[in-house]
PDB file of N, CA and C in Angstrom:
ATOM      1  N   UNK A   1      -2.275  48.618 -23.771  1.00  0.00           N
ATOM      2  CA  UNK A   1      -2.276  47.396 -24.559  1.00  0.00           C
ATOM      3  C   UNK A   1      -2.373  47.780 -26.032  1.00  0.00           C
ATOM      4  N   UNK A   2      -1.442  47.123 -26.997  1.00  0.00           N
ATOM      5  CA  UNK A   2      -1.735  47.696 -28.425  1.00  0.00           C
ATOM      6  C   UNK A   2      -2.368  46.179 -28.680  1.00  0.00           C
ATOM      7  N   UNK A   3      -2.961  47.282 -29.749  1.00  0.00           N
ATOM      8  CA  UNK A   3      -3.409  46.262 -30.422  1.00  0.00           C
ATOM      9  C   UNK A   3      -3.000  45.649 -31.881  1.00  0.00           C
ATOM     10  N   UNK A   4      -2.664  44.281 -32.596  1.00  0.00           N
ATOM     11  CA  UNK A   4      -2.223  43.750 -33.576  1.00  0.00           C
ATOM     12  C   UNK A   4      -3.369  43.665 -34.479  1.00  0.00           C
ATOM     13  N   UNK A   5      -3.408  43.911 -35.953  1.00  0.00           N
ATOM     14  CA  UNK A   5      -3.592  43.473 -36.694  1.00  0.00           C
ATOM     15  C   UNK A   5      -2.937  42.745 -37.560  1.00  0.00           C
ATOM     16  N   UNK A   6      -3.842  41.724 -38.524  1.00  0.00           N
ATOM     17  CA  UNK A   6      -3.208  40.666 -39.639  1.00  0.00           C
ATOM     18  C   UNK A   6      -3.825  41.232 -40.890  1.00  0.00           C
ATOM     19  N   UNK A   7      -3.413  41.785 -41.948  1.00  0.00           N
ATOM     20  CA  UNK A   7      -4.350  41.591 -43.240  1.00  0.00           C
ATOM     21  C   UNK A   7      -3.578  41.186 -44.073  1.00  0.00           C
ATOM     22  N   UNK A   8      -4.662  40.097 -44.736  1.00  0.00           N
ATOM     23  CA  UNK A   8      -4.280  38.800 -45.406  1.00  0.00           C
ATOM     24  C   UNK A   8      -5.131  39.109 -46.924  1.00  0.00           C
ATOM     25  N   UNK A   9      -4.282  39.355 -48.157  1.00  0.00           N
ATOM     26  CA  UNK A   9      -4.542  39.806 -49.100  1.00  0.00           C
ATOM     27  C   UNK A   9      -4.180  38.458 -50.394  1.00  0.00           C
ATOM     28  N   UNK A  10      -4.421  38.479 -51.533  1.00  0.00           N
ATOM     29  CA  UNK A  10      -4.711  38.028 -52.628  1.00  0.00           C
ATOM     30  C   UNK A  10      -4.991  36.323 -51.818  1.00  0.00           C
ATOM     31  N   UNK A  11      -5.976  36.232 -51.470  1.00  0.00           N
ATOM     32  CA  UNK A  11      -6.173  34.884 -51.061  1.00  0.00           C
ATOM     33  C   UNK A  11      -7.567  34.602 -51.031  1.00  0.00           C
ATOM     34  N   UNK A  12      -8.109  33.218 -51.146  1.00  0.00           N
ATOM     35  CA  UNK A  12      -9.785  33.122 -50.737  1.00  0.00           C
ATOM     36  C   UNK A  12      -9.869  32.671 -49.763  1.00  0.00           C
ATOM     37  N   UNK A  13     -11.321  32.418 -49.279  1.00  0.00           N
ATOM     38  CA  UNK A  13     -11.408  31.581 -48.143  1.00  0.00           C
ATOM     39  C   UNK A  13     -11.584  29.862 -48.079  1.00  0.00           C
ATOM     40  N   UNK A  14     -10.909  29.492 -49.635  1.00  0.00           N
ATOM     41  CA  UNK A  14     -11.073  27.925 -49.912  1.00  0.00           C
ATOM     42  C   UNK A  14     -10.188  27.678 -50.117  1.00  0.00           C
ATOM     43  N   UNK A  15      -8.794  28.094 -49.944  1.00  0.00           N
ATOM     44  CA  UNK A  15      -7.394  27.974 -49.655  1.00  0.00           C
ATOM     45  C   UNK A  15      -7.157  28.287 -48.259  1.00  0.00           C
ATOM     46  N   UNK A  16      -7.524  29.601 -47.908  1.00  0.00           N
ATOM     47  CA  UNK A  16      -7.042  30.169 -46.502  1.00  0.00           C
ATOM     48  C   UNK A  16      -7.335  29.308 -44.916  1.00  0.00           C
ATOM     49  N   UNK A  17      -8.689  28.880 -45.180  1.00  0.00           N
ATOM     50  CA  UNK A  17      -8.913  27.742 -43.758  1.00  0.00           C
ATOM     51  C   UNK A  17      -8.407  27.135 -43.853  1.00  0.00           C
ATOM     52  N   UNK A  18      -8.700  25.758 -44.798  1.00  0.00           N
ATOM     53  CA  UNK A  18      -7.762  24.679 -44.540  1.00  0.00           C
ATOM     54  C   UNK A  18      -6.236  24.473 -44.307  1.00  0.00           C
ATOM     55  N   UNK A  19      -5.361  25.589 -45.236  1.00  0.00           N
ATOM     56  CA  UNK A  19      -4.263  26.441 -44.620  1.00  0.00           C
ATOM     57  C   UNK A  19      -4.220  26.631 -43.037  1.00  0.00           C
ATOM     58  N   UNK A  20      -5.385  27.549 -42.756  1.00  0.00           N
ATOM     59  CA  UNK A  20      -5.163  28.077 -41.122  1.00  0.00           C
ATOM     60  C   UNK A  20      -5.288  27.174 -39.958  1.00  0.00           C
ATOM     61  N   UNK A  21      -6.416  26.013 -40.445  1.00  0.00           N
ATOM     62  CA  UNK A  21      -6.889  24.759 -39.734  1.00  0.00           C
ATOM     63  C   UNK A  21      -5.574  24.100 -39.606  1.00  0.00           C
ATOM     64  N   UNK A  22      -5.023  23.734 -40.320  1.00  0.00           N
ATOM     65  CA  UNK A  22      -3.438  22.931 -40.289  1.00  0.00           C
ATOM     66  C   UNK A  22      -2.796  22.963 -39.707  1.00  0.00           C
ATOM     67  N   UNK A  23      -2.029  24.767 -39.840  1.00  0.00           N
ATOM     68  CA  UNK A  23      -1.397  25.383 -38.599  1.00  0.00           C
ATOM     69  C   UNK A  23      -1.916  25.235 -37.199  1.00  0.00           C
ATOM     70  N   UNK A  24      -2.966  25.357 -36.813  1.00  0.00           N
ATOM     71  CA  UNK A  24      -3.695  25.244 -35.589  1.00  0.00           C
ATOM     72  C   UNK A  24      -3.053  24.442 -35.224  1.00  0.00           C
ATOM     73  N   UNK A  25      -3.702  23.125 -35.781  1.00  0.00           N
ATOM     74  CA  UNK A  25      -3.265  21.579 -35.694  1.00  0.00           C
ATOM     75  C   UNK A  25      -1.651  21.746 -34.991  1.00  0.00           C
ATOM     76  N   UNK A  26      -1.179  22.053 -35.449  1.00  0.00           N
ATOM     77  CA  UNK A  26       0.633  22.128 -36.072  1.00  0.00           C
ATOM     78  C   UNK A  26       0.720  22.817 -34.229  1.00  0.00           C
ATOM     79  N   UNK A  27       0.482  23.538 -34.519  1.00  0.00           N
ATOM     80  CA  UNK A  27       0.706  24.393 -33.210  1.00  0.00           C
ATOM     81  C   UNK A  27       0.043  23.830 -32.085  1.00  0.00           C
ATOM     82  N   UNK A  28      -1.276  23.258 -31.849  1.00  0.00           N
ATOM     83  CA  UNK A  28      -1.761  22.862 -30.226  1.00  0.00           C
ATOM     84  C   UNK A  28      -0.523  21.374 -30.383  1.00  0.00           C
ATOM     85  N   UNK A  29      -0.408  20.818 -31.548  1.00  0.00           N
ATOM     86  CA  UNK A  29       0.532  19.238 -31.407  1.00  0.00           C
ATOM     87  C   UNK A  29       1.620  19.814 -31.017  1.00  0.00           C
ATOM     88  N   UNK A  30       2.236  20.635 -31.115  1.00  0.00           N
ATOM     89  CA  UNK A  30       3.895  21.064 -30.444  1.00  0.00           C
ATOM     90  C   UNK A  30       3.203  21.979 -29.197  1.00  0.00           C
ATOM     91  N   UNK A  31       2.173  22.325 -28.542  1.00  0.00           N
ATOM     92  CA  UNK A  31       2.141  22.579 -27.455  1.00  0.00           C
ATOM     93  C   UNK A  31       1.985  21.483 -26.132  1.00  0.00           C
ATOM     94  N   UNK A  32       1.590  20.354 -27.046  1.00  0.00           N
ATOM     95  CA  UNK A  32       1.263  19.144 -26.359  1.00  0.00           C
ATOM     96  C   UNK A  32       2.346  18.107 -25.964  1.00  0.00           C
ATOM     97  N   UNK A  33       3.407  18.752 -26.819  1.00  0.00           N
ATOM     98  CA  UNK A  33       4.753  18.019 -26.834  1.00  0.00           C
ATOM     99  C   UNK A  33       5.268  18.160 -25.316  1.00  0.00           C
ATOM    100  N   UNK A  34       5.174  19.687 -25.130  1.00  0.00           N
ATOM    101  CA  UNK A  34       5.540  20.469 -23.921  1.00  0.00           C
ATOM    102  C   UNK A  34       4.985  19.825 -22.684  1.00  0.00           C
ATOM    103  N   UNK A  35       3.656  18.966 -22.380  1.00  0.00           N
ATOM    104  CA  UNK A  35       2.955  18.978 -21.452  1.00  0.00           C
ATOM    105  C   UNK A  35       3.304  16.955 -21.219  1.00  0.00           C
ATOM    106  N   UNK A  36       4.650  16.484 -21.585  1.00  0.00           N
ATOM    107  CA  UNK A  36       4.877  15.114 -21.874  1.00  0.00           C
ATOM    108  C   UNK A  36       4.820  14.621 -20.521  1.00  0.00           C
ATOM    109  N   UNK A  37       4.681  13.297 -20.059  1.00  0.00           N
ATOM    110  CA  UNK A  37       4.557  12.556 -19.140  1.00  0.00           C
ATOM    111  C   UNK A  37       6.115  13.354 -17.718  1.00  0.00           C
ATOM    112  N   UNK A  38       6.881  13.191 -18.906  1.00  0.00           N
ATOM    113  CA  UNK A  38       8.149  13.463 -18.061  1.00  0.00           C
ATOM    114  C   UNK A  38       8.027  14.833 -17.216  1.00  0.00           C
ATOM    115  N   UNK A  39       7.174  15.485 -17.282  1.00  0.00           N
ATOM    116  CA  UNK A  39       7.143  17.107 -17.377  1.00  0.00           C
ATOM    117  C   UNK A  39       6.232  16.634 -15.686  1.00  0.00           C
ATOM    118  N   UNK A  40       5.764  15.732 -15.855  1.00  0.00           N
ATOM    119  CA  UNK A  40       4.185  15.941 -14.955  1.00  0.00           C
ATOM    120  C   UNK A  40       4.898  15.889 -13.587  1.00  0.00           C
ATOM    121  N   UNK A  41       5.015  16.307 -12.845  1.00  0.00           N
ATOM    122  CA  UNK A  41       5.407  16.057 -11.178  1.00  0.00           C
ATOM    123  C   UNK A  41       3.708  16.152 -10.188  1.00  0.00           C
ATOM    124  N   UNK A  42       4.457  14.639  -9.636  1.00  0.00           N
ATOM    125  CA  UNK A  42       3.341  13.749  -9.060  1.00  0.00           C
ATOM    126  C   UNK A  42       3.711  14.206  -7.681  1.00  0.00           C
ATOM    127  N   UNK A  43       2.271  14.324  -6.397  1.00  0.00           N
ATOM    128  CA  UNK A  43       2.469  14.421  -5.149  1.00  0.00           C
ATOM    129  C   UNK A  43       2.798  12.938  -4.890  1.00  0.00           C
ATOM    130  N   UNK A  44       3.256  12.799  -3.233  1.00  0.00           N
ATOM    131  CA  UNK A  44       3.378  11.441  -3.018  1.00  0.00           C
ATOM    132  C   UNK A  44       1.975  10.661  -3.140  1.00  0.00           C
ATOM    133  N   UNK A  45       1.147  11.230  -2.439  1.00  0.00           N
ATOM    134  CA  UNK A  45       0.014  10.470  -2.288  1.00  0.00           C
ATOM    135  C   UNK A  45      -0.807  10.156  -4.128  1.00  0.00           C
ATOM    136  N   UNK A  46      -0.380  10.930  -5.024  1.00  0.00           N
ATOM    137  CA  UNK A  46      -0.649  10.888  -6.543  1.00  0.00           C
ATOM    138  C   UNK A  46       0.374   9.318  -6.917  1.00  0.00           C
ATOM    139  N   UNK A  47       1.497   9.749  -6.725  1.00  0.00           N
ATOM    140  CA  UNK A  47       2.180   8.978  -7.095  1.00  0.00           C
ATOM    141  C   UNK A  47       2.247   6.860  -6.212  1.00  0.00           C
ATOM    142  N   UNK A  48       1.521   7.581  -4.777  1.00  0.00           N
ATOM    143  CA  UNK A  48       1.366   6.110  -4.012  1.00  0.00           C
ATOM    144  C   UNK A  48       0.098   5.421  -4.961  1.00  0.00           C
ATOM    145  N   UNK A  49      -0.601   6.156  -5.403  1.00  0.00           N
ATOM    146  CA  UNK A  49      -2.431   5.811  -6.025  1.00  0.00           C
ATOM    147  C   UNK A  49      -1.748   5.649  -7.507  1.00  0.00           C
ATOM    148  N   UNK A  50      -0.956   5.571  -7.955  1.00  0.00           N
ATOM    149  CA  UNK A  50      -0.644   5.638  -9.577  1.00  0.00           C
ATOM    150  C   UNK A  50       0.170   4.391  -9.322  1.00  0.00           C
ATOM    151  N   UNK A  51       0.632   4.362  -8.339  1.00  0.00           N
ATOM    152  CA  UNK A  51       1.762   2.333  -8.132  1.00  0.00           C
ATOM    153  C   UNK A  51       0.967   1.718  -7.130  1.00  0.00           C
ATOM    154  N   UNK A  52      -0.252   2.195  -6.781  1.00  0.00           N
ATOM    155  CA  UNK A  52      -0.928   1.233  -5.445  1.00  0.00           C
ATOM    156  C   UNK A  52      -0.553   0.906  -4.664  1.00  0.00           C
ATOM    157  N   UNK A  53       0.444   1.576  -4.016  1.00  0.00           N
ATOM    158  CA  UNK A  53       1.031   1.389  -2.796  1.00  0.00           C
ATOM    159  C   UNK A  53       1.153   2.250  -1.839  1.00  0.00           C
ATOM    160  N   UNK A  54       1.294   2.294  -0.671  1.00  0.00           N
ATOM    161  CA  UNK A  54       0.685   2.637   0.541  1.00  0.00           C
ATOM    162  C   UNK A  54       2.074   4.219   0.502  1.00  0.00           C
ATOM    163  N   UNK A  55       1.850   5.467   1.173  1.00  0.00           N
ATOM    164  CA  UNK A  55       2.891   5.686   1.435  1.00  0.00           C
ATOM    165  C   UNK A  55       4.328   5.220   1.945  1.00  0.00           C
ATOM    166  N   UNK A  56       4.013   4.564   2.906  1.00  0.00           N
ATOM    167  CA  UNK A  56       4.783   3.906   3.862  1.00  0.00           C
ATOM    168  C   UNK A  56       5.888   3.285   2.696  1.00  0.00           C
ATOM    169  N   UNK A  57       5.349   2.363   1.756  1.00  0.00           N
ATOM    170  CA  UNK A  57       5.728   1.706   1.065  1.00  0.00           C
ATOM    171  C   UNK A  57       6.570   3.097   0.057  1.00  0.00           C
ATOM    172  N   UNK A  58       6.331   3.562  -0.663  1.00  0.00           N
ATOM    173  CA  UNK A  58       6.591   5.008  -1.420  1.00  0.00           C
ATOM    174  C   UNK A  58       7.858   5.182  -0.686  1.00  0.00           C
ATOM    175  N   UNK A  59       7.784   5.636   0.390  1.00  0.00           N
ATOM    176  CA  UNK A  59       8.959   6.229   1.504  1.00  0.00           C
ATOM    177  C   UNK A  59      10.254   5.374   1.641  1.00  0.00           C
ATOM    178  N   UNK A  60       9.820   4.245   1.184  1.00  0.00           N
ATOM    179  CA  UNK A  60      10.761   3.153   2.003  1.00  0.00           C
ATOM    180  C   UNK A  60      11.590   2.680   0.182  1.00  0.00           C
ATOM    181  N   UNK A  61      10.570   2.779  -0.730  1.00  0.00           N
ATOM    182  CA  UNK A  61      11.649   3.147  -2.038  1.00  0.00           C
ATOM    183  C   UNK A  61      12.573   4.124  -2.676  1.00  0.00           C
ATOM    184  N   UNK A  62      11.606   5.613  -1.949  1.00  0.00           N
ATOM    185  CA  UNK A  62      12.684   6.361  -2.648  1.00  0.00           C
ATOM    186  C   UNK A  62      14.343   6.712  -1.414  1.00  0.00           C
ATOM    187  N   UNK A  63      13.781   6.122  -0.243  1.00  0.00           N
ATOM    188  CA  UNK A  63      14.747   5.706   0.343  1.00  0.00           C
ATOM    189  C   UNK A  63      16.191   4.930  -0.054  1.00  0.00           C
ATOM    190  N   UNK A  64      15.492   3.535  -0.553  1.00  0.00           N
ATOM    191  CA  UNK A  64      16.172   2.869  -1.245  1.00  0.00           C
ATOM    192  C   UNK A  64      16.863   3.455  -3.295  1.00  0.00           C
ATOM    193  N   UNK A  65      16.503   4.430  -3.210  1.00  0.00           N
ATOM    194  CA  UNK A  65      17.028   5.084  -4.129  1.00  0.00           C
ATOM    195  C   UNK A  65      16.292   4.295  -5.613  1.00  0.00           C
ATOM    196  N   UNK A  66      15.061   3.384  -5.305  1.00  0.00           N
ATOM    197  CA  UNK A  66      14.388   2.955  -6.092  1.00  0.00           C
ATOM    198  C   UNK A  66      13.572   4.271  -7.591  1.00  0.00           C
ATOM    199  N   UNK A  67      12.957   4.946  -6.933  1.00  0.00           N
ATOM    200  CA  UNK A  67      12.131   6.246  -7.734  1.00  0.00           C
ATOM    201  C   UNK A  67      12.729   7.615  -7.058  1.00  0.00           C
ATOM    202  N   UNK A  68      13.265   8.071  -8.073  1.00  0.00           N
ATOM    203  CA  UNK A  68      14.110   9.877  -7.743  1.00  0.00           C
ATOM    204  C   UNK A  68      12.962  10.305  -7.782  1.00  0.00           C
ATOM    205  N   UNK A  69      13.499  11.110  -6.290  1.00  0.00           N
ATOM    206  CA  UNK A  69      12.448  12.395  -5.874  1.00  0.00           C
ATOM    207  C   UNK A  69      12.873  13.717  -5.851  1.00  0.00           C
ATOM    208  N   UNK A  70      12.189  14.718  -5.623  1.00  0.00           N
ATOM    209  CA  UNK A  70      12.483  16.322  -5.709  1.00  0.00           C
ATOM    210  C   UNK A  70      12.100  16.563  -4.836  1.00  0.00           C
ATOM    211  N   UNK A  71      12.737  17.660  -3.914  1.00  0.00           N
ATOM    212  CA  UNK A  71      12.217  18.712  -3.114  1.00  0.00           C
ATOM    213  C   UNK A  71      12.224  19.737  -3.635  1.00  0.00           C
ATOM    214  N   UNK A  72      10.877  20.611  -3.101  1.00  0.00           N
ATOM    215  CA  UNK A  72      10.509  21.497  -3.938  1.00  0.00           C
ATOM    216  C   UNK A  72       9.966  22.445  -2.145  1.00  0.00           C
ATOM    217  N   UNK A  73      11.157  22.998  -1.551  1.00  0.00           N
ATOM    218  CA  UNK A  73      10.538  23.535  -0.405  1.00  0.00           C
ATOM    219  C   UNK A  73      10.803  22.265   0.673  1.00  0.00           C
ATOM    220  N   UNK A  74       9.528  22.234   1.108  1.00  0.00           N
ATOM    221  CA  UNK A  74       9.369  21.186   2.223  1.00  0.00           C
ATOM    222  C   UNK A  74       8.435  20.121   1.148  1.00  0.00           C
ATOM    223  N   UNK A  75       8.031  20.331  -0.108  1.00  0.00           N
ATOM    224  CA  UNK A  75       6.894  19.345  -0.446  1.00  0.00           C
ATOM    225  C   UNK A  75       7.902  18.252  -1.323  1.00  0.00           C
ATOM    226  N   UNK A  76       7.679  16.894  -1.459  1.00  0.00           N
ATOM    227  CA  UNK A  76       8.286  15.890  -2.490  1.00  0.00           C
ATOM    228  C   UNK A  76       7.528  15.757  -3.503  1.00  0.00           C
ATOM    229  N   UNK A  77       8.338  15.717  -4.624  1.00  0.00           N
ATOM    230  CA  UNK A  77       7.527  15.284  -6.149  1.00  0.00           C
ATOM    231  C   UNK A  77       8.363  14.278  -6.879  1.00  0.00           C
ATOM    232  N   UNK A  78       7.332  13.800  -7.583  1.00  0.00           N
ATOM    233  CA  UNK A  78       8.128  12.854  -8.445  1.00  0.00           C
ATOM    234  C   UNK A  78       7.720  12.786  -9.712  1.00  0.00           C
ATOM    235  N   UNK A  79       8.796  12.600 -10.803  1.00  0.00           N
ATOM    236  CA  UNK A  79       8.473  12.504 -12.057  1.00  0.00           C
ATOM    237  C   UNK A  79       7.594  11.440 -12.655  1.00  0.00           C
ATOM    238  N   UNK A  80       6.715  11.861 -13.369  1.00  0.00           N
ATOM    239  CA  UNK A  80       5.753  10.385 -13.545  1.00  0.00           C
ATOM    240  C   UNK A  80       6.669   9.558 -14.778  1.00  0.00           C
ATOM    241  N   UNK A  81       7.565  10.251 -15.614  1.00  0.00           N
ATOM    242  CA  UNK A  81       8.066   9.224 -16.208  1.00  0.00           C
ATOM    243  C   UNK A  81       9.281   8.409 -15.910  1.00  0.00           C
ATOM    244  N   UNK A  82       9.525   9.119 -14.961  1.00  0.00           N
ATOM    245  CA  UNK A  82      10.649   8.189 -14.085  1.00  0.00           C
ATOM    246  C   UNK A  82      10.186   7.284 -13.280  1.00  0.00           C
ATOM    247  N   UNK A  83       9.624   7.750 -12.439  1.00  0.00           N
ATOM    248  CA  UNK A  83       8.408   6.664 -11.572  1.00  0.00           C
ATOM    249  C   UNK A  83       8.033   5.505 -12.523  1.00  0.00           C
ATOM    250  N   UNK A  84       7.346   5.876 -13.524  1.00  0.00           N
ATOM    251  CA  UNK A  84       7.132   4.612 -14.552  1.00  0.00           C
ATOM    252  C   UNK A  84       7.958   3.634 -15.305  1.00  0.00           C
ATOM    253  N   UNK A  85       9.643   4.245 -15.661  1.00  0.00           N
ATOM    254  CA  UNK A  85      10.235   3.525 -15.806  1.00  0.00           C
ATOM    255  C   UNK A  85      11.414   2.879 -14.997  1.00  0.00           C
ATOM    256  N   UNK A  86      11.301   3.181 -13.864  1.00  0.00           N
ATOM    257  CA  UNK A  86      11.830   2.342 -12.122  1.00  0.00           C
ATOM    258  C   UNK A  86      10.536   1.324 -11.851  1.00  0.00           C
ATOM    259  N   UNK A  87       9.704   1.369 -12.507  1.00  0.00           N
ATOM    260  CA  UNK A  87       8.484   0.319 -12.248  1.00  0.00           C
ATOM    261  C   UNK A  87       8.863  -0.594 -13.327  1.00  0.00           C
ATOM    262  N   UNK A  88       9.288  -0.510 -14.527  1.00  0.00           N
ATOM    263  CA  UNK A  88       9.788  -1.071 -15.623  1.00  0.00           C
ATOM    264  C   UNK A  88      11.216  -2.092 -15.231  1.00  0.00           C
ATOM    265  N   UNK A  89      11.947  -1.212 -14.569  1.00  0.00           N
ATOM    266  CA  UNK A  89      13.170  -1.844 -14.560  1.00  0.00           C
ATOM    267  C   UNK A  89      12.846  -2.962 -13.287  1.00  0.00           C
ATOM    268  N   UNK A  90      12.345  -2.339 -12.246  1.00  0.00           N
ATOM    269  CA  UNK A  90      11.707  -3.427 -11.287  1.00  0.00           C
ATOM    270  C   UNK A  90      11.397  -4.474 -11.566  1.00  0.00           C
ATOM    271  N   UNK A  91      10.344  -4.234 -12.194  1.00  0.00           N
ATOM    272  CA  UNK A  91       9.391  -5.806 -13.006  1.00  0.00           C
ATOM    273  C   UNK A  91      10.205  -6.349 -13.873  1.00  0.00           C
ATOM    274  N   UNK A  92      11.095  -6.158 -14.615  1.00  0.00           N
ATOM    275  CA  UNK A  92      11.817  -7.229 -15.621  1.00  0.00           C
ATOM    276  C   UNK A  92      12.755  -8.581 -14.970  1.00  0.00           C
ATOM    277  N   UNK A  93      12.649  -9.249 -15.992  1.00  0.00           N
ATOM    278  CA  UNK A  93      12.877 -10.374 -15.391  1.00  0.00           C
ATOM    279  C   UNK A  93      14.242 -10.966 -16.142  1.00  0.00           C
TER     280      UNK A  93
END
């Protein structure tokens, strides 16, 4: 394993934090970008408890081609932001 150094020259430390604090900032907010609703894949039973409905019920929509599902192996997932907006298009009137 090598190891990195940083040395950080003609600077103080009453410029340099609030500088470094920023970036932080900057950086966990674009890591958070990464982790978006759309990203999340829901089990069925996650996804029956997130629309309150029974599996049975779950089964018999994505049947109906209501909420796209994934196979992943033998297991089903579903996108939570798709799931949420097939609940959207559902409910409108």
């Amino acid at each position: 394993m090598t190891k990195q150094v940083l040395q950080i020259e003609n600077t103080n430390e009453s410029k340099f934090i609030p500088k470094l604090i920023g970036e932080i900032k900057l950086a966990l907010k674009q890591d958070s970008q990464y982790q978006k609703d759309d990203e999340i894949l829901l089990t069925r039973e996650e996804t029956a408890k997130l629309l309150s409905i029974s599996l049975v019920t779950l089964w018999k929509y994505t049947k109906d081609n209501l909420f796209p599902a994934y196979r992943i192996g033998a297991k089903v997932r579903y996108k939570k932001s798709e799931v949420l907006l097939a609940l959207k298009k559902m409910n409108q009137f």
